[in-house]
Protein backbone atom coordinates (compact mmCIF):
# COMPACT_ATOMS: atom_id res chain seq x y z
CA UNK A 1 99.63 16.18 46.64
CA UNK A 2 103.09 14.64 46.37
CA UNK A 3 105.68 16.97 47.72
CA UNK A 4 108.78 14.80 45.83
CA UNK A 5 110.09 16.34 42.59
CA UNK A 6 110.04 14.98 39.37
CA UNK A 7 113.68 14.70 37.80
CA UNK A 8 113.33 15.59 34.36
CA UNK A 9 116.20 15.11 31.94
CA UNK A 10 115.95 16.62 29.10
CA UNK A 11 118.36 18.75 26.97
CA UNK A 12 115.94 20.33 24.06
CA UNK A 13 114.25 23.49 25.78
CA UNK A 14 110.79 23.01 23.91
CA UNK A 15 110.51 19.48 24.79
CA UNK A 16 110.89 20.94 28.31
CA UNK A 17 108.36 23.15 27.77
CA UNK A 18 106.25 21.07 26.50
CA UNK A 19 106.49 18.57 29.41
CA UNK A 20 106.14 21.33 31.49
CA UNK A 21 102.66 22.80 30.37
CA UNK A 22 101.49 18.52 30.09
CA UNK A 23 101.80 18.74 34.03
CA UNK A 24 100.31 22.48 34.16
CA UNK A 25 97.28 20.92 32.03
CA UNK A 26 96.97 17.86 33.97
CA UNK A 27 97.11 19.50 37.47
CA UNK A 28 100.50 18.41 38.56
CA UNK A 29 101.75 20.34 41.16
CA UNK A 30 105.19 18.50 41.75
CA UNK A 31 108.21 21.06 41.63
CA UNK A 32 110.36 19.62 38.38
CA UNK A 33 114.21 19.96 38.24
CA UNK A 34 115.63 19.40 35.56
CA UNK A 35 118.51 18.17 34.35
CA UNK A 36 120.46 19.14 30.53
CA UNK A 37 122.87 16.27 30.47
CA UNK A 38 123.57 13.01 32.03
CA UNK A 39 126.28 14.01 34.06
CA UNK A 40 123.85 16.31 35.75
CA UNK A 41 121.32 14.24 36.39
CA UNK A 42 123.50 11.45 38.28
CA UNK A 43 124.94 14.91 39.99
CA UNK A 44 121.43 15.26 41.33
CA UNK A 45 120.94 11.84 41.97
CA UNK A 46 123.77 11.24 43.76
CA UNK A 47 123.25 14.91 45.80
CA UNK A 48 127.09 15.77 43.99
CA UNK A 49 128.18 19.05 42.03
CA UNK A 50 126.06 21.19 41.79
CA UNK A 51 123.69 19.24 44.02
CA UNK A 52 125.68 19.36 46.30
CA UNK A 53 124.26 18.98 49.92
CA UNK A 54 120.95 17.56 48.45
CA UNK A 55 119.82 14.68 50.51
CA UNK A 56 120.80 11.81 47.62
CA UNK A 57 118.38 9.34 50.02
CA UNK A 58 115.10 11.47 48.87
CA UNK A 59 114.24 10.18 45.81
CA UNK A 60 112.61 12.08 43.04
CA UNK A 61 108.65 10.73 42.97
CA UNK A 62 109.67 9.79 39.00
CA UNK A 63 112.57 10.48 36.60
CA UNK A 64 111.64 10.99 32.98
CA UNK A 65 115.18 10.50 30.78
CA UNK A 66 115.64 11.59 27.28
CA UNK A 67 117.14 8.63 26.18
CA UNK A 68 119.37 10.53 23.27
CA UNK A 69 121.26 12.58 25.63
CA UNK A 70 125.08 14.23 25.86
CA UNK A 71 127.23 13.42 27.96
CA UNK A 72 125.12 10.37 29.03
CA UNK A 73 127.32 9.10 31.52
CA UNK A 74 127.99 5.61 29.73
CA UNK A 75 129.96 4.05 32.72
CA UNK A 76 126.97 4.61 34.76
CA UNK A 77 125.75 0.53 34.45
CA UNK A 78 121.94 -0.45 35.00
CA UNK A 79 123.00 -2.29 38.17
CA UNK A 80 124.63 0.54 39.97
CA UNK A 81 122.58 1.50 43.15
CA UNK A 82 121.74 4.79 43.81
CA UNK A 83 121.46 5.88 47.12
CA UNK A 84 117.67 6.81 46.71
CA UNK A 85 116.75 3.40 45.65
CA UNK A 86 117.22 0.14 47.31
């Protein structure tokens, strides 16, 4: 069993729950946070705001964006490095 989270980002509640019961069907036993907005999810990335005091160098095992979210963070570039990933 993997013990890293999964980072899910997702604003729509039933698309959370649907992801949700996909990994209770399929036997993944991952905790999930997840994220409503972009700004949240860089928050948890980063280990800032309300993540604050997270350990930004353990990196979720995956992230799974909604690609049509708010506040979406557009300065946030492809190329920036995130402390979790070389």
């Amino acid at each position: 069993m993997n013990t890293k989270p999964i980072l899910l980002v997702e604003d729509n509640p039933d698309d959370e729950v649907l992801t949700l019961r996909a990994f209770g069907k399929n036997h993944i036993a991952n905790a999930v946070v997840v994220a409503r907005d972009g700004v949240e999810a860089l928050d948890y990335l980063f280990g800032t705001g309300t993540f604050a005091g997270r350990d930004a160098a353990a990196a979720p095992a995956v992230v799974l964006l909604d690609l049509k979210l708010p506040r979406s963070c557009a300065e946030f570039a492809p190329t920036t490095r995130l402390p979790c990933c070389p």
